[in-house]
N, C-alpha and C. Protein backbone atom coordinates (compact mmCIF):
# COMPACT_ATOMS: atom_id res chain seq x y z
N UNK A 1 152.71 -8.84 5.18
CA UNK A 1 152.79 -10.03 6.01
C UNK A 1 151.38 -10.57 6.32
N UNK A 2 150.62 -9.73 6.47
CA UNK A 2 149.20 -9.90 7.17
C UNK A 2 148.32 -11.13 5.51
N UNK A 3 148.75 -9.96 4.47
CA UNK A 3 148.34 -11.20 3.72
C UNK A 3 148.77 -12.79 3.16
N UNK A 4 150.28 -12.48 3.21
CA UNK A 4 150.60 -13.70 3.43
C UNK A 4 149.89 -15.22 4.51
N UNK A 5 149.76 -14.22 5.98
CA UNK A 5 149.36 -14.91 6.70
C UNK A 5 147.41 -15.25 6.85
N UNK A 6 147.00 -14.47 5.61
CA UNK A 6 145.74 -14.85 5.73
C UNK A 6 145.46 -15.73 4.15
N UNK A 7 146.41 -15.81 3.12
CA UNK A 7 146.65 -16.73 2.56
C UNK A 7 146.58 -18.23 2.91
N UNK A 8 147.83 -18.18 3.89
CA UNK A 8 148.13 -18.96 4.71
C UNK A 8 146.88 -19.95 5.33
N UNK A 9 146.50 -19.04 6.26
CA UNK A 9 145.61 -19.82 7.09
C UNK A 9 144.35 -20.36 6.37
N UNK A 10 144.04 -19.63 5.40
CA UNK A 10 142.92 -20.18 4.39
C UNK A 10 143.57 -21.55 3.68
N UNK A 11 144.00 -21.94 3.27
CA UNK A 11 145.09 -22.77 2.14
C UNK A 11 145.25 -24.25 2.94
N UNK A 12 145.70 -23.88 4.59
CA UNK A 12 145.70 -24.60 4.95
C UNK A 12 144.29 -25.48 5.72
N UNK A 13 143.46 -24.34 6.10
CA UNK A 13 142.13 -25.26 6.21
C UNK A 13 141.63 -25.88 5.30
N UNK A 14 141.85 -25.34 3.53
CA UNK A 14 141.53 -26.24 2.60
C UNK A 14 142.34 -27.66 2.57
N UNK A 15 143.80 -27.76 2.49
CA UNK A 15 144.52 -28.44 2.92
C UNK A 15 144.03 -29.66 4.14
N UNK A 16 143.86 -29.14 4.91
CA UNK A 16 143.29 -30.48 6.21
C UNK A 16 141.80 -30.85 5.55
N UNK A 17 140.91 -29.46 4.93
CA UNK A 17 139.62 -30.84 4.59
C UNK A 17 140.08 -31.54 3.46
N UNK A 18 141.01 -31.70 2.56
CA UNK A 18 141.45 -32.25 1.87
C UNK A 18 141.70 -33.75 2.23
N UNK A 19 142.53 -33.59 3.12
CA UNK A 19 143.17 -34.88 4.54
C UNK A 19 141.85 -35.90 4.58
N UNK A 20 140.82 -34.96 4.97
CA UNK A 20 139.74 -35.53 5.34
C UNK A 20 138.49 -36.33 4.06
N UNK A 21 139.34 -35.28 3.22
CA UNK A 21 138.01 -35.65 2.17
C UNK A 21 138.76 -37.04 1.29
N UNK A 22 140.21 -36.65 1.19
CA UNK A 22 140.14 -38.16 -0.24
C UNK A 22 140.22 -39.39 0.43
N UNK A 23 140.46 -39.90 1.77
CA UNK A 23 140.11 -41.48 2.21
C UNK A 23 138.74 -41.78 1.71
N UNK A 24 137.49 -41.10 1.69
CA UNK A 24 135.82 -41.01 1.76
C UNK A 24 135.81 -40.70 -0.46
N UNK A 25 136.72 -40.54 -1.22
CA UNK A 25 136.41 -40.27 -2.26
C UNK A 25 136.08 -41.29 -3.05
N UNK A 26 137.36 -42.29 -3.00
CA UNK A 26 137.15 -43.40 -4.00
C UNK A 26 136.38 -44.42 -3.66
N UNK A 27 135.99 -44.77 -1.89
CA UNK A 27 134.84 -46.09 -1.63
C UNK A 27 133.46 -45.09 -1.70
N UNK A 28 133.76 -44.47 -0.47
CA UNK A 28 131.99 -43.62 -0.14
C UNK A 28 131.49 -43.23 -1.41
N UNK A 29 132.31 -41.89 -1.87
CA UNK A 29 131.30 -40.67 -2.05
C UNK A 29 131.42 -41.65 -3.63
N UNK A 30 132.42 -42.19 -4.11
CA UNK A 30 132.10 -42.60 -5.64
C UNK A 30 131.18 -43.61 -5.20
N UNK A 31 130.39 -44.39 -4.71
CA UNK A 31 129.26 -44.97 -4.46
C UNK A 31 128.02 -44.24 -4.25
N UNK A 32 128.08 -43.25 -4.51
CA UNK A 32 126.95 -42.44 -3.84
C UNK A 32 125.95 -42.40 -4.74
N UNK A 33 124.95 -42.28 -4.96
CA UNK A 33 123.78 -41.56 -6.18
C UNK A 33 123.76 -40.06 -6.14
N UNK A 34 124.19 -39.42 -7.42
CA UNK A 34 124.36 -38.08 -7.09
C UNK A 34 123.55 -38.06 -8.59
N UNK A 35 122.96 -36.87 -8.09
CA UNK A 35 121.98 -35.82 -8.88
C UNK A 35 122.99 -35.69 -10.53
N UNK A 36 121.91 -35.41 -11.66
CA UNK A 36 122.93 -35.26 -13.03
C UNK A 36 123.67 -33.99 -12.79
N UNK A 37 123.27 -33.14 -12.25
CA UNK A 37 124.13 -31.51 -12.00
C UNK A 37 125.49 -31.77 -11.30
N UNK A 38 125.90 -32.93 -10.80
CA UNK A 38 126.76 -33.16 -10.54
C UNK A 38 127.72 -32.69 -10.81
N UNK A 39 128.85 -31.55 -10.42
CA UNK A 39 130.21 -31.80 -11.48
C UNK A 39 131.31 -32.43 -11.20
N UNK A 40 132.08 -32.75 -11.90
CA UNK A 40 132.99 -34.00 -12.39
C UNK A 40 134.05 -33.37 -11.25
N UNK A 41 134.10 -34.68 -10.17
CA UNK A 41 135.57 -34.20 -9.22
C UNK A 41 136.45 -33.89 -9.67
N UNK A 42 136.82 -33.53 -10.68
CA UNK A 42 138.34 -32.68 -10.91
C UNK A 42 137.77 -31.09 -10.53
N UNK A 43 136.64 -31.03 -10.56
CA UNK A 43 136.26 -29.41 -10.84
C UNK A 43 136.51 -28.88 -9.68
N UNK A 44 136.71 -29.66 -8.54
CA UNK A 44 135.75 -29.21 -6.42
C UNK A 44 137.54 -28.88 -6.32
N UNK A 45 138.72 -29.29 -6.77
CA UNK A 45 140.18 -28.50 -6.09
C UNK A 45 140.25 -27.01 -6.68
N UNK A 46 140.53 -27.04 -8.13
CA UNK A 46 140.13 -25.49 -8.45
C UNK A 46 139.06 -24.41 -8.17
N UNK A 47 137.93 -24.96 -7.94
CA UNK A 47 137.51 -24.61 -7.24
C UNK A 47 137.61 -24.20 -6.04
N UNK A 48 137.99 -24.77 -4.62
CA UNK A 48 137.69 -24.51 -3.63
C UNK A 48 139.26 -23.64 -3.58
N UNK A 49 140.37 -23.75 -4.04
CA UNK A 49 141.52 -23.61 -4.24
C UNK A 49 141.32 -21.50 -4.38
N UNK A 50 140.24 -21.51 -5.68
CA UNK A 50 140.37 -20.15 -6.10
C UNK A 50 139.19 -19.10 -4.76
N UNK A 51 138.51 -19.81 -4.51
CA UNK A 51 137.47 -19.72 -3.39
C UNK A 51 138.29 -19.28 -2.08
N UNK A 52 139.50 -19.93 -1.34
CA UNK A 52 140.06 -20.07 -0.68
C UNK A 52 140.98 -18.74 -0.79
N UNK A 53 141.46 -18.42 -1.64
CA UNK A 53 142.37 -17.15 -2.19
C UNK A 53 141.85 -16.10 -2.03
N UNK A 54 140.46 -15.89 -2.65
CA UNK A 54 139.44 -15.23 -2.10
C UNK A 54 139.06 -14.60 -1.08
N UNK A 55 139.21 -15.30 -0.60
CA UNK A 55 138.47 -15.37 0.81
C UNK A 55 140.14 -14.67 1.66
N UNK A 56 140.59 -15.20 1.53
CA UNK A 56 142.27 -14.53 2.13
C UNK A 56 141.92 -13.33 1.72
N UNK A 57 142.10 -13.00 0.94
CA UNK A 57 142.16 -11.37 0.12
C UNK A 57 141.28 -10.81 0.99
N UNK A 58 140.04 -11.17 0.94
CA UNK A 58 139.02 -10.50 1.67
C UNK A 58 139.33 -10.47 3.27
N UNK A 59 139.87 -11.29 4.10
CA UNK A 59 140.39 -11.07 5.26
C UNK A 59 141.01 -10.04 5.32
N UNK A 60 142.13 -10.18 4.69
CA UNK A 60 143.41 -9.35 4.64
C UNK A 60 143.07 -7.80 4.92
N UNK A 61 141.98 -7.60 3.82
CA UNK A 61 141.66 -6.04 3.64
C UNK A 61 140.86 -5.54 4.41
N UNK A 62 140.61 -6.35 5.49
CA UNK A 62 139.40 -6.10 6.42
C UNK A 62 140.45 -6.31 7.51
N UNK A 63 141.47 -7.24 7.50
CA UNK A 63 142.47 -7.22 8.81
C UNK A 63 143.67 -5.96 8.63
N UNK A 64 143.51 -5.87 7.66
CA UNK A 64 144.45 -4.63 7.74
C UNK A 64 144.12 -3.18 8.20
N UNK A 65 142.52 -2.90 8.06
CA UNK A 65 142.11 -2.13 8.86
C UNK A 65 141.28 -2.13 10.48
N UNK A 66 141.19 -3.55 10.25
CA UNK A 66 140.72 -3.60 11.77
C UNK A 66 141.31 -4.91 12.57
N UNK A 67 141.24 -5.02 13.95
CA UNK A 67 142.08 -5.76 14.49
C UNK A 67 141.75 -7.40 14.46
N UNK A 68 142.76 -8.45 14.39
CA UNK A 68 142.70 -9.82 14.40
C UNK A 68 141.70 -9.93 15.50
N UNK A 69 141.29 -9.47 16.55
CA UNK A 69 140.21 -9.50 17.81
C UNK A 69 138.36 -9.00 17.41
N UNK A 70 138.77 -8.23 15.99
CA UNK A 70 137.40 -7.53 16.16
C UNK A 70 136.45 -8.43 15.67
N UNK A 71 135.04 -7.99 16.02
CA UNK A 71 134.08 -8.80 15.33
C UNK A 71 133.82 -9.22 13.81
N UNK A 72 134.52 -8.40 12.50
CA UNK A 72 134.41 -8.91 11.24
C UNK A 72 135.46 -10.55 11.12
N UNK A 73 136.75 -9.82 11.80
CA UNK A 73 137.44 -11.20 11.93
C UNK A 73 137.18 -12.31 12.41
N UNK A 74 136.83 -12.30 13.41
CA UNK A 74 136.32 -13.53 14.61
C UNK A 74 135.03 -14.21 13.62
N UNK A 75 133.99 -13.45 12.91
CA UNK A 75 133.08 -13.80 12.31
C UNK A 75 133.64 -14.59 10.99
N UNK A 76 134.87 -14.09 10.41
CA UNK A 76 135.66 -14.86 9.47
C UNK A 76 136.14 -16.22 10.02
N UNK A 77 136.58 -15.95 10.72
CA UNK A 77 137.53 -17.19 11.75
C UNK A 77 136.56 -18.06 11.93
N UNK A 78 135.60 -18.01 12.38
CA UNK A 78 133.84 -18.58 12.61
C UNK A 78 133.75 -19.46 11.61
N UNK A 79 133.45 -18.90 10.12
CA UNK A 79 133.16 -19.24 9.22
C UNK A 79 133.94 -20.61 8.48
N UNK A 80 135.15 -19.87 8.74
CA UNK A 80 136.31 -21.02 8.16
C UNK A 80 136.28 -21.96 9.25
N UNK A 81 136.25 -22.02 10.07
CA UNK A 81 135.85 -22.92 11.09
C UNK A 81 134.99 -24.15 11.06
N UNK A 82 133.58 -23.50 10.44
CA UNK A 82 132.60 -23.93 10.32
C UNK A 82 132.55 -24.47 8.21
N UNK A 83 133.41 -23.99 7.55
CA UNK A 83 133.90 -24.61 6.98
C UNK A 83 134.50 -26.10 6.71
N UNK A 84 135.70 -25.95 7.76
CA UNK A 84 136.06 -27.23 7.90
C UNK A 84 135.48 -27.99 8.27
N UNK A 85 134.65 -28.05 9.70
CA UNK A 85 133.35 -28.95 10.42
C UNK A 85 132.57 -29.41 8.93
N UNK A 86 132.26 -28.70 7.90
CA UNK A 86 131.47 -29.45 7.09
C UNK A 86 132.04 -30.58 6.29
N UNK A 87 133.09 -30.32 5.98
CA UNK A 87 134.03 -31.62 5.23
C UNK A 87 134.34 -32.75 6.39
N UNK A 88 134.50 -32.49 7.75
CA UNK A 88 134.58 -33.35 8.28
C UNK A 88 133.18 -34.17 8.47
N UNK A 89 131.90 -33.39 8.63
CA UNK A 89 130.81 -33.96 8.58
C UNK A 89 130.71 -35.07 7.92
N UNK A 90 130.66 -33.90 6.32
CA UNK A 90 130.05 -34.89 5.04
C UNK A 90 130.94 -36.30 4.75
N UNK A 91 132.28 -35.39 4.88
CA UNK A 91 133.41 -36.61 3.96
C UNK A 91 134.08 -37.99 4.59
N UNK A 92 134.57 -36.74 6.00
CA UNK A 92 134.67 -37.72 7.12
C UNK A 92 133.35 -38.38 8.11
N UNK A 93 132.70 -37.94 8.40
CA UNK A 93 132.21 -38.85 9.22
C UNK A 93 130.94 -39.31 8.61
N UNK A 94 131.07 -38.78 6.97
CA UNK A 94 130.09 -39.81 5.77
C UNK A 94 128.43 -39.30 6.17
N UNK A 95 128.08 -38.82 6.68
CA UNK A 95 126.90 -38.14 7.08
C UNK A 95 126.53 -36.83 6.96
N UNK A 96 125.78 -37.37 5.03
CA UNK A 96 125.29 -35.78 4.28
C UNK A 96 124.14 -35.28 5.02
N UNK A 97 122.95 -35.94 5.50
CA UNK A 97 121.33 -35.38 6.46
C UNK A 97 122.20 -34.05 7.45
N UNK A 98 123.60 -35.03 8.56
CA UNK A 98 124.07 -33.85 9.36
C UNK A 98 124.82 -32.58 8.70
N UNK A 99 125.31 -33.27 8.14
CA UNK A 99 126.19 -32.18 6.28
C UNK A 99 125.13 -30.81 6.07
N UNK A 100 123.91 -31.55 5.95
CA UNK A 100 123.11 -30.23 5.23
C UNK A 100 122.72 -29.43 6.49
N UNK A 101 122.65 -30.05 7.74
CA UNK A 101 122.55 -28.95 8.82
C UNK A 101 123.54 -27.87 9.11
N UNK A 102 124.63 -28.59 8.39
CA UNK A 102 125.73 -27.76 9.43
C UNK A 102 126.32 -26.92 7.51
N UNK A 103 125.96 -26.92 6.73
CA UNK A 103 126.09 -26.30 5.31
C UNK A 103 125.28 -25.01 5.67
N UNK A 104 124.32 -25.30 6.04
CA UNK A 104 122.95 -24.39 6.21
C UNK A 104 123.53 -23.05 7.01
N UNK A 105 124.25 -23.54 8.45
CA UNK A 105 124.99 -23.07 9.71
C UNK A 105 125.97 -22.19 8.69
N UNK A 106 126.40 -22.78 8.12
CA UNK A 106 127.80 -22.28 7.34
C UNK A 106 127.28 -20.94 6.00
N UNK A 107 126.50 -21.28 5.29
CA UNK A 107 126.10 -20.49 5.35
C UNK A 107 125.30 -18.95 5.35
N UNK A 108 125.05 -19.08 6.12
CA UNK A 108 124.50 -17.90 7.48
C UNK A 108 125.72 -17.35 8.14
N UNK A 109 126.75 -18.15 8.31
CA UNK A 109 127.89 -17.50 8.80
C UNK A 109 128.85 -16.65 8.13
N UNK A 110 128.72 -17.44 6.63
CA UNK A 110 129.43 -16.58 5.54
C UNK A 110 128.17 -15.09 5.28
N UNK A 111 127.75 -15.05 5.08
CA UNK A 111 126.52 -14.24 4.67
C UNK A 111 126.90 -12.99 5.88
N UNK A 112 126.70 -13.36 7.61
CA UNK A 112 126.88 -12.38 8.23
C UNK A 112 128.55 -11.97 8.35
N UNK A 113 129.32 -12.67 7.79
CA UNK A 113 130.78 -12.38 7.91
C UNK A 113 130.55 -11.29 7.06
N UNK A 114 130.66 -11.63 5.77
CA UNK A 114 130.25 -10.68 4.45
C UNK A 114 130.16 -9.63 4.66
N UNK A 115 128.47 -9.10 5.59
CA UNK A 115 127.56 -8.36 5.59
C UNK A 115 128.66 -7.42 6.84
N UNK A 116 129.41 -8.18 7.42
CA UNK A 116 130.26 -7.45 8.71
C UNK A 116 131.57 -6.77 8.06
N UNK A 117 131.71 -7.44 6.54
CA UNK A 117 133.36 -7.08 6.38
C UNK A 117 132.77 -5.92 5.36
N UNK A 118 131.73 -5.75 4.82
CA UNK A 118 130.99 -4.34 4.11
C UNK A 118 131.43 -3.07 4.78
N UNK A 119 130.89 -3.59 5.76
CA UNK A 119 131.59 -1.91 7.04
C UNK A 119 132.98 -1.73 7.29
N UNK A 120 133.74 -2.39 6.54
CA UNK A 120 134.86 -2.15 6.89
C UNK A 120 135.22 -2.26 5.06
N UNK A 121 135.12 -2.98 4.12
CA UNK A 121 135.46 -2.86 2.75
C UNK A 121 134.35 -3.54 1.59
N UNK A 122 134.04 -2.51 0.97
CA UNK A 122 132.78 -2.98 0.05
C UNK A 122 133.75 -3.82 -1.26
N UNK A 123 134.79 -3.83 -1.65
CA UNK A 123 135.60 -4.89 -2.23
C UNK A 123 135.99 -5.82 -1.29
N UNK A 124 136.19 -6.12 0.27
CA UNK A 124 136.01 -7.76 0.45
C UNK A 124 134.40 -8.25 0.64
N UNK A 125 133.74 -7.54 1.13
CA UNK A 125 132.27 -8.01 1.23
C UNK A 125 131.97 -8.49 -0.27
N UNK A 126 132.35 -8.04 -1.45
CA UNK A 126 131.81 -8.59 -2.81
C UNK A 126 132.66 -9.82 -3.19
N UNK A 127 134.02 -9.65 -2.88
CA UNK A 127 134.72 -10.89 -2.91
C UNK A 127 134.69 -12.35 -2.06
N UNK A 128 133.43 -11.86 -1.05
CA UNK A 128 132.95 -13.24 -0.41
C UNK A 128 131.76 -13.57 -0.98
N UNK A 129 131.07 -12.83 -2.29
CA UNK A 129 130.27 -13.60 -2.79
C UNK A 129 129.84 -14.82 -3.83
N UNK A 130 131.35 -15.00 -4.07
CA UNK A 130 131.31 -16.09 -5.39
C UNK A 130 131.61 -17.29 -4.12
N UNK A 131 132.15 -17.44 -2.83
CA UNK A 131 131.96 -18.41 -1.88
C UNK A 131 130.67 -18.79 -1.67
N UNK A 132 129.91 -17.34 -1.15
CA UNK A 132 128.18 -17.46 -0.61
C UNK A 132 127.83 -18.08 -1.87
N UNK A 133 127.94 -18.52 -3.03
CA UNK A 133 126.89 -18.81 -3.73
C UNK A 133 127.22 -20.25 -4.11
N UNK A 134 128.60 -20.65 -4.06
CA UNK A 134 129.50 -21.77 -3.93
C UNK A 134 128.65 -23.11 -2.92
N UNK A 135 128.95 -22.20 -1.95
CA UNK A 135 128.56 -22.74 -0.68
C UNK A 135 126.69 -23.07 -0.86
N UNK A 136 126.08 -21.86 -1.17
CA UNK A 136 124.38 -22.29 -1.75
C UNK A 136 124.47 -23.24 -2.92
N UNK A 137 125.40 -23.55 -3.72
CA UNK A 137 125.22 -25.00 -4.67
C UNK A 137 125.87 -26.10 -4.08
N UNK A 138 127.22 -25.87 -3.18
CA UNK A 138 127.15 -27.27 -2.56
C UNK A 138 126.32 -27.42 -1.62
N UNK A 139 125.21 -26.45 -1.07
CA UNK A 139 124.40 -26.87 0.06
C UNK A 139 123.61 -27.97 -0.32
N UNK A 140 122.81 -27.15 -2.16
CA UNK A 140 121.57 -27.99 -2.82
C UNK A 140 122.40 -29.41 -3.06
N UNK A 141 123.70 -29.50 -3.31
CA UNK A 141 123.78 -30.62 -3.82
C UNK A 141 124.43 -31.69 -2.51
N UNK A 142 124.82 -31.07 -1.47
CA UNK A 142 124.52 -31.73 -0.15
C UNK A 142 123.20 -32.55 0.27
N UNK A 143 122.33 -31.32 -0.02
CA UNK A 143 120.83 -31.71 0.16
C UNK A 143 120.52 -33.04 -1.08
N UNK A 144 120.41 -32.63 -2.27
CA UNK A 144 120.02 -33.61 -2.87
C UNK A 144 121.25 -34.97 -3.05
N UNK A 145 121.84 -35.05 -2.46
CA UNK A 145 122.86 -36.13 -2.23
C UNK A 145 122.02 -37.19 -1.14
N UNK A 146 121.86 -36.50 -0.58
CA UNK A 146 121.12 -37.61 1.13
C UNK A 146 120.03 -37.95 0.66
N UNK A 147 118.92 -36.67 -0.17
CA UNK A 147 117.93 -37.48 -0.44
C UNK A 147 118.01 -38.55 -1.52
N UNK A 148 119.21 -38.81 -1.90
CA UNK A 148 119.29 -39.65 -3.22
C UNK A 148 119.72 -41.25 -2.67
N UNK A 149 120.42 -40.76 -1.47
CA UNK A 149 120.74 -41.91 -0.95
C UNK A 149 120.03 -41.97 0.67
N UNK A 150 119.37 -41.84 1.09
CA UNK A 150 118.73 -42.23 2.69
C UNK A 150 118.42 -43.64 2.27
């Protein structure tokens, strides 16, 4: 059940920045000047989709031995949190400069989630690293997005 429900709750925060992100796809962000490393928006749902699964799994095995209250969780909960805040930043409220502050925030949050869910399972701590590095290429390309367009 526990993984179901950490399926769940991941799926659906992708789900709401979703909400948030395609009104901002076809005027904003396809107006934007983006760097050639760019990749082609079909790539960012499978992506964040398999990322998201991930990241469940890795809850799961860390909630199954320790409690929805403890600090690896809450530091998860944090993260996905601070997750969503970034799509609302960038997509919704169209402001990549604040985007790359709060990417930066994000993470640092994944990184110490990670580093917290190690002590409890060295297979979810490795399975939050194809996010951490996810998250370090949409940071750069957060970053070089604003400077392309200020």
């Amino acid at each position: 059940m526990r993984l179901a429900i950490s399926i769940g709750v991941c799926l659906v925060v992708g789900w709401l920045g979703s909400l948030v992100t395609r009104p901002a796809l076809r005027d904003w962000y396809a107006a934007l000047s983006k760097p050639a490393w760019t990749p082609p928006s079909w790539v960012f749902a499978p992506v964040w989709t398999s990322l998201y699964l991930t990241m469940a799994v890795a809850a799961w095995l860390v909630w199954r031995r320790q409690p929805l209250a403890s600090v690896p969780m809450r530091l998860f909960l944090l993260q996905l949190l601070l997750n969503f805040a970034w799509t609302a930043v960038f997509f919704g409220f169209r402001a990549p400069g604040w985007a790359v502050m709060e990417i930066a925030v994000l993470w640092v949050a994944i990184l110490v989630a990670a580093i917290s869910f190690a002590k409890t399972s060295a297979l979810a701590a490795g399975l939050m690293a194809p996010y951490l590095l996810w998250v370090a290429y949409a940071g750069a390309l957060n970053f070089a997005i604003w400077r392309l367009n200020r």
